[in-house]
N, C-alpha and C. Protein backbone atom coordinates (compact mmCIF):
# COMPACT_ATOMS: atom_id res chain seq x y z
N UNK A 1 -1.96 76.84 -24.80
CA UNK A 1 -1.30 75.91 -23.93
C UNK A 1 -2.29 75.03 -23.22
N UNK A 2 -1.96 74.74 -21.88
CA UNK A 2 -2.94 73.43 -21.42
C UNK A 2 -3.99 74.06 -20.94
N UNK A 3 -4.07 75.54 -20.35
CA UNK A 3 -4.91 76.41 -20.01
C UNK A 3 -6.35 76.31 -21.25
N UNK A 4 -5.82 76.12 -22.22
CA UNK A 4 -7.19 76.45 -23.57
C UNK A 4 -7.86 75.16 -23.64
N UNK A 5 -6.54 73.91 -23.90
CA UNK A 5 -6.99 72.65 -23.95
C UNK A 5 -7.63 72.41 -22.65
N UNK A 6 -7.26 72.70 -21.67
CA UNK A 6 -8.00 72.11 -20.25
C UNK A 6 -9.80 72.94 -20.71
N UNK A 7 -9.73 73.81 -20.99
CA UNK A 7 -11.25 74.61 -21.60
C UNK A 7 -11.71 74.30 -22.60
N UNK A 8 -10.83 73.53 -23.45
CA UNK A 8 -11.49 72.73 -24.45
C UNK A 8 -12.18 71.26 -23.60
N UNK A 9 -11.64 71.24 -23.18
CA UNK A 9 -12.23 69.56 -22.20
C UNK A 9 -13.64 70.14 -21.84
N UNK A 10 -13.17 71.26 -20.82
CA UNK A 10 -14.34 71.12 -20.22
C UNK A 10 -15.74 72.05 -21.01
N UNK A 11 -15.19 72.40 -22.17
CA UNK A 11 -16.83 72.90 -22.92
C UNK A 11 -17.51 71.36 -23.81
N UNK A 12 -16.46 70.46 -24.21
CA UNK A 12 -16.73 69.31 -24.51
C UNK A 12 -18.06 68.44 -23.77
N UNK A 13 -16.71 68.10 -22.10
CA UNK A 13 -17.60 67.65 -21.39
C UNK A 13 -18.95 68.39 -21.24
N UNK A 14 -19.03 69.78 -20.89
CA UNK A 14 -21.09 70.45 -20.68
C UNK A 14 -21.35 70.51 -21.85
N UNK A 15 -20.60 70.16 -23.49
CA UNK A 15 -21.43 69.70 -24.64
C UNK A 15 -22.14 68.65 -24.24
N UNK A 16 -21.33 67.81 -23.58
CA UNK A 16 -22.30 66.43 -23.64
C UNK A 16 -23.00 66.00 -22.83
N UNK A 17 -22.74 67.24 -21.52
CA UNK A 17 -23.76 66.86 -20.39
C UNK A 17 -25.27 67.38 -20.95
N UNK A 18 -24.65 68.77 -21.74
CA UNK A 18 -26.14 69.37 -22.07
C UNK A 18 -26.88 68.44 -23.03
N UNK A 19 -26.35 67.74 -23.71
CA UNK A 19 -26.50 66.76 -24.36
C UNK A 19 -27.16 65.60 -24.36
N UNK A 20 -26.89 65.18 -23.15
CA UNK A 20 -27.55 64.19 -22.24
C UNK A 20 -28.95 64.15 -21.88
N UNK A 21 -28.90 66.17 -21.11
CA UNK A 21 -30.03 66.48 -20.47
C UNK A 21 -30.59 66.28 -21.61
N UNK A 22 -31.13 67.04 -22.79
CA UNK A 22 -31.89 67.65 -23.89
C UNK A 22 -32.26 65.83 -24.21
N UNK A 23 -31.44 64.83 -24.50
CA UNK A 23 -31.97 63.49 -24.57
C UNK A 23 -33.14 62.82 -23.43
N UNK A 24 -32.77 63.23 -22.50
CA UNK A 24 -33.30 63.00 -21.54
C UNK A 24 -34.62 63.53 -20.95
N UNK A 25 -34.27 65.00 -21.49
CA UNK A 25 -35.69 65.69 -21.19
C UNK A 25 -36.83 64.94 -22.51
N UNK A 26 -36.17 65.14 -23.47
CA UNK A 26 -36.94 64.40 -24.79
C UNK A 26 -37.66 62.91 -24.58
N UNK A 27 -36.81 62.28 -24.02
CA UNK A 27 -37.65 60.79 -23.36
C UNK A 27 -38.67 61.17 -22.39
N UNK A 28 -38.46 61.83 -21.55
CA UNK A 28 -39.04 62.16 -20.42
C UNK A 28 -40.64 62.97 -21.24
N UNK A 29 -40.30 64.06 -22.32
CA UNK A 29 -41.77 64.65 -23.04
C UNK A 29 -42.61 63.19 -23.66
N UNK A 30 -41.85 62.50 -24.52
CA UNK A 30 -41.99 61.11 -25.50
C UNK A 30 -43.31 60.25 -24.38
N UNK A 31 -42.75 59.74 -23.11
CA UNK A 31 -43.08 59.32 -22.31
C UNK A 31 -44.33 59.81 -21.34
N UNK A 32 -44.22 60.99 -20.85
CA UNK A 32 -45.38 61.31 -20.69
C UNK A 32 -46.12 61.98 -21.86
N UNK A 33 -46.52 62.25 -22.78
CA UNK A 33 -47.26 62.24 -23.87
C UNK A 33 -47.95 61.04 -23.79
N UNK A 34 -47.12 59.70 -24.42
CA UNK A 34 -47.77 58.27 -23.96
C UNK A 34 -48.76 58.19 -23.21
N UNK A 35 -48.38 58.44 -22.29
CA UNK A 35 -48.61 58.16 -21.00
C UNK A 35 -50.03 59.18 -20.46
N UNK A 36 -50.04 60.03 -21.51
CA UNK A 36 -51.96 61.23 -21.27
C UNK A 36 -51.06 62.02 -20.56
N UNK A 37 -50.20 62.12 -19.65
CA UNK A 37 -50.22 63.08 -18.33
C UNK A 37 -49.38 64.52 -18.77
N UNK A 38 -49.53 65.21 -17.81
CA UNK A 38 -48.31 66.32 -17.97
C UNK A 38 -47.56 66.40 -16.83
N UNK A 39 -46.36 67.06 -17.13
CA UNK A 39 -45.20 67.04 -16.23
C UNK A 39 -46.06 67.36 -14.85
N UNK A 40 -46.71 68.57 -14.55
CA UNK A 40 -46.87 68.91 -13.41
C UNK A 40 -47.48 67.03 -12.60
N UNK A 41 -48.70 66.78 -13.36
CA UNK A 41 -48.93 65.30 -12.61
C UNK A 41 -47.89 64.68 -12.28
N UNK A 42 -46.98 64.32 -13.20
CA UNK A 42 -46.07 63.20 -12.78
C UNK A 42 -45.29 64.06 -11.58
N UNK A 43 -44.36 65.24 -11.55
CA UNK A 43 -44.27 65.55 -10.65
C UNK A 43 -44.71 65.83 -9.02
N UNK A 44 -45.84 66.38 -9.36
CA UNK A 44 -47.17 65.70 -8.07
C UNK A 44 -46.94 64.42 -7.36
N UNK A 45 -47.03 63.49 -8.86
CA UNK A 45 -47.29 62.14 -8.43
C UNK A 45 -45.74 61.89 -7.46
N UNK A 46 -44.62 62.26 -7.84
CA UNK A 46 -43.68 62.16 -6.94
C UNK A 46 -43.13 62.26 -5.52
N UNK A 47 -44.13 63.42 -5.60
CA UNK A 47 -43.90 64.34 -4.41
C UNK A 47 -44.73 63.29 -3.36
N UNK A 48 -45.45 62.18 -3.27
CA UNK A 48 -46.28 61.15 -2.56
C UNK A 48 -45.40 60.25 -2.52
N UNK A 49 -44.13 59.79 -3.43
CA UNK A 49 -43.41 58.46 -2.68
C UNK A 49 -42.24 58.88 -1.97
N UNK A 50 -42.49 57.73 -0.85
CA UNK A 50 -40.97 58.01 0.55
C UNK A 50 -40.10 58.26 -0.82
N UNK A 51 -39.13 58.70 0.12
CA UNK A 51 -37.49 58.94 -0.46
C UNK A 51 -37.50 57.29 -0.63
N UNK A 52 -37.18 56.82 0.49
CA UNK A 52 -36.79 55.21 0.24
C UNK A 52 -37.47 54.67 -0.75
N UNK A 53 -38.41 54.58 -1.12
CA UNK A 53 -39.42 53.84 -2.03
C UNK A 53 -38.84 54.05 -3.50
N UNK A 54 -38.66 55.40 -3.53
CA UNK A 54 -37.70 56.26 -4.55
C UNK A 54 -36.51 55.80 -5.16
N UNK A 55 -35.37 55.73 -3.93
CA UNK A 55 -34.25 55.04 -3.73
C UNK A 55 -34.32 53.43 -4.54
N UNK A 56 -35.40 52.64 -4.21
CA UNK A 56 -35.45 51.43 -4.27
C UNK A 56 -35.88 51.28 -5.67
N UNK A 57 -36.42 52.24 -6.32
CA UNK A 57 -37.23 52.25 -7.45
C UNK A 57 -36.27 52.46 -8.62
N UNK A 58 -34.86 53.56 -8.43
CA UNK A 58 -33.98 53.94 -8.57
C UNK A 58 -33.11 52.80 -9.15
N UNK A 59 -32.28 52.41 -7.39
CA UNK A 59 -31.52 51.10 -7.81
C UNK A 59 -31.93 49.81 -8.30
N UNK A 60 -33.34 49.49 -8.61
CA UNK A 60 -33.81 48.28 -9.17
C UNK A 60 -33.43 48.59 -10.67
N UNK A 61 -34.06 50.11 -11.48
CA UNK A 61 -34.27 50.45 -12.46
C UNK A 61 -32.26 50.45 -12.93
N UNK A 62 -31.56 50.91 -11.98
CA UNK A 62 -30.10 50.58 -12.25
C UNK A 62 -29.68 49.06 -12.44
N UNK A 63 -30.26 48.09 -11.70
CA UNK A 63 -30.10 46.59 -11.65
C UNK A 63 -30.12 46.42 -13.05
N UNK A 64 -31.61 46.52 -13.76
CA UNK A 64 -31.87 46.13 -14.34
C UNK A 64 -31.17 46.47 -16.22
N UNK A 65 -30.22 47.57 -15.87
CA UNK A 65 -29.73 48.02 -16.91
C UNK A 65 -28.13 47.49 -16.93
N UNK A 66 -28.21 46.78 -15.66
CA UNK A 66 -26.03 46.22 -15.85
C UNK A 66 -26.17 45.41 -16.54
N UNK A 67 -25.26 45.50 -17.17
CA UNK A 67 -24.62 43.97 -18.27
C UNK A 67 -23.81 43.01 -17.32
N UNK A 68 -24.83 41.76 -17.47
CA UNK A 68 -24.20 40.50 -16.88
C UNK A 68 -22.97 39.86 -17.38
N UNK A 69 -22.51 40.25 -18.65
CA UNK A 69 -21.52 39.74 -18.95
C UNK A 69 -20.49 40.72 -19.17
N UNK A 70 -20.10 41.23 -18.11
CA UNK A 70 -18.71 41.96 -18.02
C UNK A 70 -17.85 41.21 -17.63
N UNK A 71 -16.61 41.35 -18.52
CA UNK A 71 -15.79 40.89 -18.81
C UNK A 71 -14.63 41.22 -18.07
N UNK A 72 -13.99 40.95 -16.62
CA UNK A 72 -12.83 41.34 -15.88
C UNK A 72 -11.72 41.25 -16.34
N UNK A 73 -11.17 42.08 -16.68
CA UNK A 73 -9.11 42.09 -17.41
C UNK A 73 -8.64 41.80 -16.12
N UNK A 74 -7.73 40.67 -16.56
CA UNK A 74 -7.13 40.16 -14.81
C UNK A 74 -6.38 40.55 -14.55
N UNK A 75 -5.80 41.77 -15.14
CA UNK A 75 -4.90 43.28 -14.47
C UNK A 75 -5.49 44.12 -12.94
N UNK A 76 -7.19 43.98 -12.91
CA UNK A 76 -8.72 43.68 -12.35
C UNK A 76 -8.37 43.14 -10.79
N UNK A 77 -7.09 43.10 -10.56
CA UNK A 77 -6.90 42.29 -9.32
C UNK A 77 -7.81 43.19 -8.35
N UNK A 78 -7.78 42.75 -6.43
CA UNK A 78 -8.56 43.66 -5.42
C UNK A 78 -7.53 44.60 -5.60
N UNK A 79 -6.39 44.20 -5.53
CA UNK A 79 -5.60 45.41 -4.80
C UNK A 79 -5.87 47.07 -6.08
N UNK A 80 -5.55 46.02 -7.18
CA UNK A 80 -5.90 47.51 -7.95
C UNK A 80 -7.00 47.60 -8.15
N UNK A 81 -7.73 47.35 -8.26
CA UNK A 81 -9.27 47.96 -7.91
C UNK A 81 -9.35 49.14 -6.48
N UNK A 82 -8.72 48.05 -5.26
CA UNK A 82 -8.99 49.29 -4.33
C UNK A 82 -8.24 50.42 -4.29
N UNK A 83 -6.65 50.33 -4.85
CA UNK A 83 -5.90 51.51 -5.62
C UNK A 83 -6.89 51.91 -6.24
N UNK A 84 -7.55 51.89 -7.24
CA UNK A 84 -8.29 52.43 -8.38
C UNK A 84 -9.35 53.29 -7.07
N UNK A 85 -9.81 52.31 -6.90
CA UNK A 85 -11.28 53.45 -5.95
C UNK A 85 -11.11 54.24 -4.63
N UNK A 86 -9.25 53.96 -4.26
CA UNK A 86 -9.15 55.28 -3.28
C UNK A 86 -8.65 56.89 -4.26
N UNK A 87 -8.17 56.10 -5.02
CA UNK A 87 -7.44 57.29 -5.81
C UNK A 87 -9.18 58.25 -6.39
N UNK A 88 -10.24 57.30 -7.05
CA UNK A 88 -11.12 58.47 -7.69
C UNK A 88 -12.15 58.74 -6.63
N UNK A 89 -12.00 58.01 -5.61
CA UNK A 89 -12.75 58.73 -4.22
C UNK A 89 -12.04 59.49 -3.75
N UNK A 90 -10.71 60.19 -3.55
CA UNK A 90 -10.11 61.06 -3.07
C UNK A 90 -10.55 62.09 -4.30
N UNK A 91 -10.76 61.73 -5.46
CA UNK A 91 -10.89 63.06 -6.76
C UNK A 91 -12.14 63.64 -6.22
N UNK A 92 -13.04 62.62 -5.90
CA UNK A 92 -14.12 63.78 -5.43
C UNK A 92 -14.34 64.36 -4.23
N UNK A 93 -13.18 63.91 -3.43
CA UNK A 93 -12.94 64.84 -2.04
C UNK A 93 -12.31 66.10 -2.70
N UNK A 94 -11.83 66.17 -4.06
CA UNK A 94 -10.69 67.08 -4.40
C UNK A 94 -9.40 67.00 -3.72
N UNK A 95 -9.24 65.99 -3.10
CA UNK A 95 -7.92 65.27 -2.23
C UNK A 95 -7.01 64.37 -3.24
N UNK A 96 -7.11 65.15 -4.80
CA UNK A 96 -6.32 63.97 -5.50
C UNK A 96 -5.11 64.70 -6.02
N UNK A 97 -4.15 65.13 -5.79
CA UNK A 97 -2.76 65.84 -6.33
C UNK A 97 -2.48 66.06 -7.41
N UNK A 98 -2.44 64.82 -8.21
CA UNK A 98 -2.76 64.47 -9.69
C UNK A 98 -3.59 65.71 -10.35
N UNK A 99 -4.98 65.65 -10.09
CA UNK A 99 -5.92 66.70 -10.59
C UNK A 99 -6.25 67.36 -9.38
N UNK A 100 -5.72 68.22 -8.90
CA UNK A 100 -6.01 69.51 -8.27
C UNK A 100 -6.08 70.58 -9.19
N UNK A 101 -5.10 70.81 -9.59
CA UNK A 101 -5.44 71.90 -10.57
C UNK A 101 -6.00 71.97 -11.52
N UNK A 102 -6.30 70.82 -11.92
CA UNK A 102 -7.77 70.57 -12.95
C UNK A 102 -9.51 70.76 -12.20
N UNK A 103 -9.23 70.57 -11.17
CA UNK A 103 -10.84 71.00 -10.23
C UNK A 103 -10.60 71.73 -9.54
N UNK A 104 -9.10 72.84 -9.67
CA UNK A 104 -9.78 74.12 -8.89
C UNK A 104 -10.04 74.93 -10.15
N UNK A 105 -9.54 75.05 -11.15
CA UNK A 105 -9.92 75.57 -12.63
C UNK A 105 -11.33 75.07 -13.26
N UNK A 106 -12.04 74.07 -12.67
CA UNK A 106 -13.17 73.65 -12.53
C UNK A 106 -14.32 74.22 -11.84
N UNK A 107 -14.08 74.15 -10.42
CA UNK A 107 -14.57 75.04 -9.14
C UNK A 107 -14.72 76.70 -9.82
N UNK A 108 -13.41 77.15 -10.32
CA UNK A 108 -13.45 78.45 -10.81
C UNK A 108 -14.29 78.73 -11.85
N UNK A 109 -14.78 77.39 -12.60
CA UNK A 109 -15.16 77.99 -14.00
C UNK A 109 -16.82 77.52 -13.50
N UNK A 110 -17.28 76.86 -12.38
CA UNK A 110 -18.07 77.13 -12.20
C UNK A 110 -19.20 77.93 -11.29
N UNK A 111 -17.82 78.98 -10.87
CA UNK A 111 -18.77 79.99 -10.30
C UNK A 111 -18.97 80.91 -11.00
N UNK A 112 -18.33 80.76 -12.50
CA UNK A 112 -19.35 81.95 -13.61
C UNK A 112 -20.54 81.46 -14.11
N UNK A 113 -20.59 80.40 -13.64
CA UNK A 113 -22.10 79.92 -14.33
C UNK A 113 -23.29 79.88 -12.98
N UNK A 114 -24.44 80.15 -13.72
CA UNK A 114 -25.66 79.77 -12.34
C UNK A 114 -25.63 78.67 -11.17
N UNK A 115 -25.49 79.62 -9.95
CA UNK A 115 -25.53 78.06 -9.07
C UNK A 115 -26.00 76.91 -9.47
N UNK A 116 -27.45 77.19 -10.39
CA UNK A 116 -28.42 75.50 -9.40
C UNK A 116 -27.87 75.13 -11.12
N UNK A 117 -26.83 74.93 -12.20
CA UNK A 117 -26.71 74.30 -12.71
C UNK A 117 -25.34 73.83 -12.68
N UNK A 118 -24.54 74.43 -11.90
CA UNK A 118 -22.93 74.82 -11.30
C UNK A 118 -22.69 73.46 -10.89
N UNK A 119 -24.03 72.81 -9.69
CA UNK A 119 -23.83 71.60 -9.32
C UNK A 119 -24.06 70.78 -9.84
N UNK A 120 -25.14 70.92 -10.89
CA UNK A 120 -25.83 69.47 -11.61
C UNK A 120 -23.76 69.46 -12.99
N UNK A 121 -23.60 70.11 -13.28
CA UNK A 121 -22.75 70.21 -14.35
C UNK A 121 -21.25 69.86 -13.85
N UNK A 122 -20.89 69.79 -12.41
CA UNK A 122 -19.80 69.92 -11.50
C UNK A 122 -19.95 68.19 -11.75
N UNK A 123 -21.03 67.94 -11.24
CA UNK A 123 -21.27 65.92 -11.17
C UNK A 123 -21.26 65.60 -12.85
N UNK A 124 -21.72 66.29 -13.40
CA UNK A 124 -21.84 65.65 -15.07
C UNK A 124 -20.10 65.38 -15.59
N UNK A 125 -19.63 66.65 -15.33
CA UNK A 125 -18.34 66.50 -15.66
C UNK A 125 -17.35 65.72 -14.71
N UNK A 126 -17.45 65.33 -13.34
CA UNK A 126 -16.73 64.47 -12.74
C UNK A 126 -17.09 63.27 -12.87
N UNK A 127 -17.90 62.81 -13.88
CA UNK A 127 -18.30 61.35 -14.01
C UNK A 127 -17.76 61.27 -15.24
N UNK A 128 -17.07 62.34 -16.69
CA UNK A 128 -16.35 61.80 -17.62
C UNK A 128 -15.10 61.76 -17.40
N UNK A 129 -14.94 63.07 -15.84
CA UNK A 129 -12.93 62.90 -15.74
C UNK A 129 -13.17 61.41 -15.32
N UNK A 130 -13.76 61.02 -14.36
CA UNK A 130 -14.01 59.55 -13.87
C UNK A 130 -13.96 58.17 -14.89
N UNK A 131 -14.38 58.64 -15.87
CA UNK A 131 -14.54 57.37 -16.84
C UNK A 131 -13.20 57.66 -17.90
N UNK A 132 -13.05 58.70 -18.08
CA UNK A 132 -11.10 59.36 -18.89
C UNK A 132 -10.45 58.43 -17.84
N UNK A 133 -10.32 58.43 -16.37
CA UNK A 133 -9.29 58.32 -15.83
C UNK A 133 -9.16 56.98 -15.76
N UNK A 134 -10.62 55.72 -15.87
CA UNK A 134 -10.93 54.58 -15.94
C UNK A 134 -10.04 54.43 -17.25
N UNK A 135 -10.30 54.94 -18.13
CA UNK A 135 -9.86 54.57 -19.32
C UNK A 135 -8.91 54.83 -19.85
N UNK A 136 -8.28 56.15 -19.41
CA UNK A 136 -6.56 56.31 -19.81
C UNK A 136 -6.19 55.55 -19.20
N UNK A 137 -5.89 55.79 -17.69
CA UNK A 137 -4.68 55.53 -16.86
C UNK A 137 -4.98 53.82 -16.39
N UNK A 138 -6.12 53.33 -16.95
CA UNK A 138 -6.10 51.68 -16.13
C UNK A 138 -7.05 50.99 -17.34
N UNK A 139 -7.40 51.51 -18.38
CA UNK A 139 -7.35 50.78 -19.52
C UNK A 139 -8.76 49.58 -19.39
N UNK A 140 -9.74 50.35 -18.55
CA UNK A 140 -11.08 49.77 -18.31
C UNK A 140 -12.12 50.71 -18.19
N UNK A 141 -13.18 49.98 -18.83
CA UNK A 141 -14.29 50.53 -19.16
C UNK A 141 -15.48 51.16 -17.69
N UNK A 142 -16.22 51.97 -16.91
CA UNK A 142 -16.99 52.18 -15.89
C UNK A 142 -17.49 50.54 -15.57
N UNK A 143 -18.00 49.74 -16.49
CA UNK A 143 -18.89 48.85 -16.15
C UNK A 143 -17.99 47.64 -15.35
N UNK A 144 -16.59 47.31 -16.00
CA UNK A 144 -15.72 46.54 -15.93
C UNK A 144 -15.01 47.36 -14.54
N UNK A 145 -15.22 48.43 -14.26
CA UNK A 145 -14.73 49.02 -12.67
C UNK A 145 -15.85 48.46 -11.58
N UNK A 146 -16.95 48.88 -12.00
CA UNK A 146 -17.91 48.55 -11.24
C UNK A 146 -18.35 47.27 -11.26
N UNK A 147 -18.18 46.12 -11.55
CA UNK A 147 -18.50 44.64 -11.99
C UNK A 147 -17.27 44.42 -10.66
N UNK A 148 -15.53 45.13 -10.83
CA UNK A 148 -14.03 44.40 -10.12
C UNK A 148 -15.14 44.87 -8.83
N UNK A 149 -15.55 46.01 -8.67
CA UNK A 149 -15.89 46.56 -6.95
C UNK A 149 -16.59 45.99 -5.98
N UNK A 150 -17.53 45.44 -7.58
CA UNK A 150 -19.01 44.69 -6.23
C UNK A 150 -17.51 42.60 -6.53
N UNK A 151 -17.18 41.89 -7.50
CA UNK A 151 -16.67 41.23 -7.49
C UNK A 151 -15.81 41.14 -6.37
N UNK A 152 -14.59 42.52 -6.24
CA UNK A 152 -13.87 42.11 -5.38
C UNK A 152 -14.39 42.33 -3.72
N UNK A 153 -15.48 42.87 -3.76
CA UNK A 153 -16.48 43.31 -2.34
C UNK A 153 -15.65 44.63 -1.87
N UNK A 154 -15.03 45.36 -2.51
CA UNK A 154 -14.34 46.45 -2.06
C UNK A 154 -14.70 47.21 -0.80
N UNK A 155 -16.34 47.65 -1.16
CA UNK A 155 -16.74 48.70 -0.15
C UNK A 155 -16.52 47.76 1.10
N UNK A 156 -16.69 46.01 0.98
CA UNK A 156 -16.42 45.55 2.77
C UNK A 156 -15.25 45.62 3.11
N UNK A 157 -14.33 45.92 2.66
CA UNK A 157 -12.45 46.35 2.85
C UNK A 157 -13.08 46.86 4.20
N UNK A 158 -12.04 46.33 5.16
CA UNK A 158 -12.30 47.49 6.67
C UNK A 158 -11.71 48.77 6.29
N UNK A 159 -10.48 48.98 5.43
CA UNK A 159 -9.78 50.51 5.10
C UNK A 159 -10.82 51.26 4.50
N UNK A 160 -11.30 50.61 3.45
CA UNK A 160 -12.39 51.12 2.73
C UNK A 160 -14.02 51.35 3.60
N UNK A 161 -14.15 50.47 4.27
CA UNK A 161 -15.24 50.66 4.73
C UNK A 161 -15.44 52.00 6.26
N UNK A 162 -13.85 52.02 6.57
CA UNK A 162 -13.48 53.26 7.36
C UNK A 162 -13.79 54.46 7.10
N UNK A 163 -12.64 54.36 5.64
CA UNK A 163 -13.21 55.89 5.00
C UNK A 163 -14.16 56.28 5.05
N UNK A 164 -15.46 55.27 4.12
CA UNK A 164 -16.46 55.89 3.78
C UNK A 164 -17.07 56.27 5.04
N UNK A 165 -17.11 55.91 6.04
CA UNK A 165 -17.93 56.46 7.52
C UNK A 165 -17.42 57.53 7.52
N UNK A 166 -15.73 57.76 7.62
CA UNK A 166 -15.64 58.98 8.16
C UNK A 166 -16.12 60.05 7.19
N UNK A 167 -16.16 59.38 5.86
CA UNK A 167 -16.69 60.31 4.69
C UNK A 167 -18.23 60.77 5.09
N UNK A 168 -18.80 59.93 5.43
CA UNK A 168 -20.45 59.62 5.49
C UNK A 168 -20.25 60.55 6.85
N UNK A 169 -19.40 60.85 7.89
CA UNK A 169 -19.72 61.43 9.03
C UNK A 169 -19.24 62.83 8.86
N UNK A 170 -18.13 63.35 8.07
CA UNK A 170 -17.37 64.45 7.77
C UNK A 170 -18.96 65.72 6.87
N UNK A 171 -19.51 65.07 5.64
CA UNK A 171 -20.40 65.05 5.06
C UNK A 171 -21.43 65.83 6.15
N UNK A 172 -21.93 64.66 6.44
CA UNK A 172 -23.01 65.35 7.97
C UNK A 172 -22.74 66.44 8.55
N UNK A 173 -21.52 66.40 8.83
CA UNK A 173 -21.38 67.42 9.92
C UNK A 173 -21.31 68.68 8.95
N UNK A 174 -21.08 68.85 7.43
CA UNK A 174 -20.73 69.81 6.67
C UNK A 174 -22.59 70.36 6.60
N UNK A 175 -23.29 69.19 6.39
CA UNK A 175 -24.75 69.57 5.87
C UNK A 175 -25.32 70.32 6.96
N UNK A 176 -25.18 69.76 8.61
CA UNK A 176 -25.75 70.37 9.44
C UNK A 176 -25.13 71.63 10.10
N UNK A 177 -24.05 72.35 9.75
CA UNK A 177 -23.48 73.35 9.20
C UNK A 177 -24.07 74.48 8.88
N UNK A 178 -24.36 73.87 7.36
CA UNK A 178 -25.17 74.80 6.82
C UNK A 178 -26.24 75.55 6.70
């Protein structure tokens, strides 16, 4: 029943997260080889730049990989866009009705696995329900979501720009908590 198929999804999805990694680690050997060094250096070498510097190094290296020519479906309006980005910002509050019971069967299936990969694999797989849900239910691609968001200026919405504080302040108070 949907119980097996919902476990078929999600061994799919950590097929392809593991998938990802193992690509990724492989560029990452490819690269430093090139490069003379070994992991421990480059790691070293990390451990010396600010976070911010990091950050900046990060989102440039993201700049530089968007496609300028995304193409907006003028279905693409603000309003559904900001429909679109309260609904999959509530998914990762787990505040989404729709899929609750798909991420507490999630949550569950990842406390049989090792914490410190529980989380990296929790984000791997909420970025394909994220791009399924782009793509079933609104018939657009991640890039063509993210092209309407910064287009329609979403995050400056005052509703939107509310949330995210109280998100950004709720957050805090959870970290210093802990």
């Amino acid at each position: 029943g949907i119980n097996a198929e919902y476990m078929g999804y999600l061994q799919v999805c950590e097929d392809c997260y593991n998938m990802e990694k193992e690509i990724s680690e492989e560029y990452m050997t490819r690269a430093l080889s090139k490069m003379g060094m070994e992991r421990e250096e480059y790691e070293e070498g990390l451990t010396h730049i600010s976070r911010d510097k990091l950050q900046e190094i990060m989102s440039q290296r993201h700049l530089a990989t968007e496609k300028e020519d995304v193409s907006l479906p003028f279905t693409l309006t603000k309003s559904k866009t900001k429909e679109m980005f309260k609904e999959i910002s509530n998914l990762q509050d787990k505040n989404n009705d729709k899929y609750n019971t798909l991420l507490e069967k999630l949550e569950a299936y990842s406390a049989t696995v090792d914490p410190m990969a529980a989380g990296e694999v929790l984000m791997g797989i909420m970025q394909y329900l994220i791009a399924d849900i782009l793509f079933n239910e609104y018939k657009v691609t991640e890039d063509q979501y993210q092209a309407a968001i910064e287009k329609h200026r979403i995050m400056e919405d005052p509703e939107i720009a509310k949330s995210m504080q109280q998100k950004a302040m709720m957050y805090e108070m959870m970290m210093g908590m802990g």
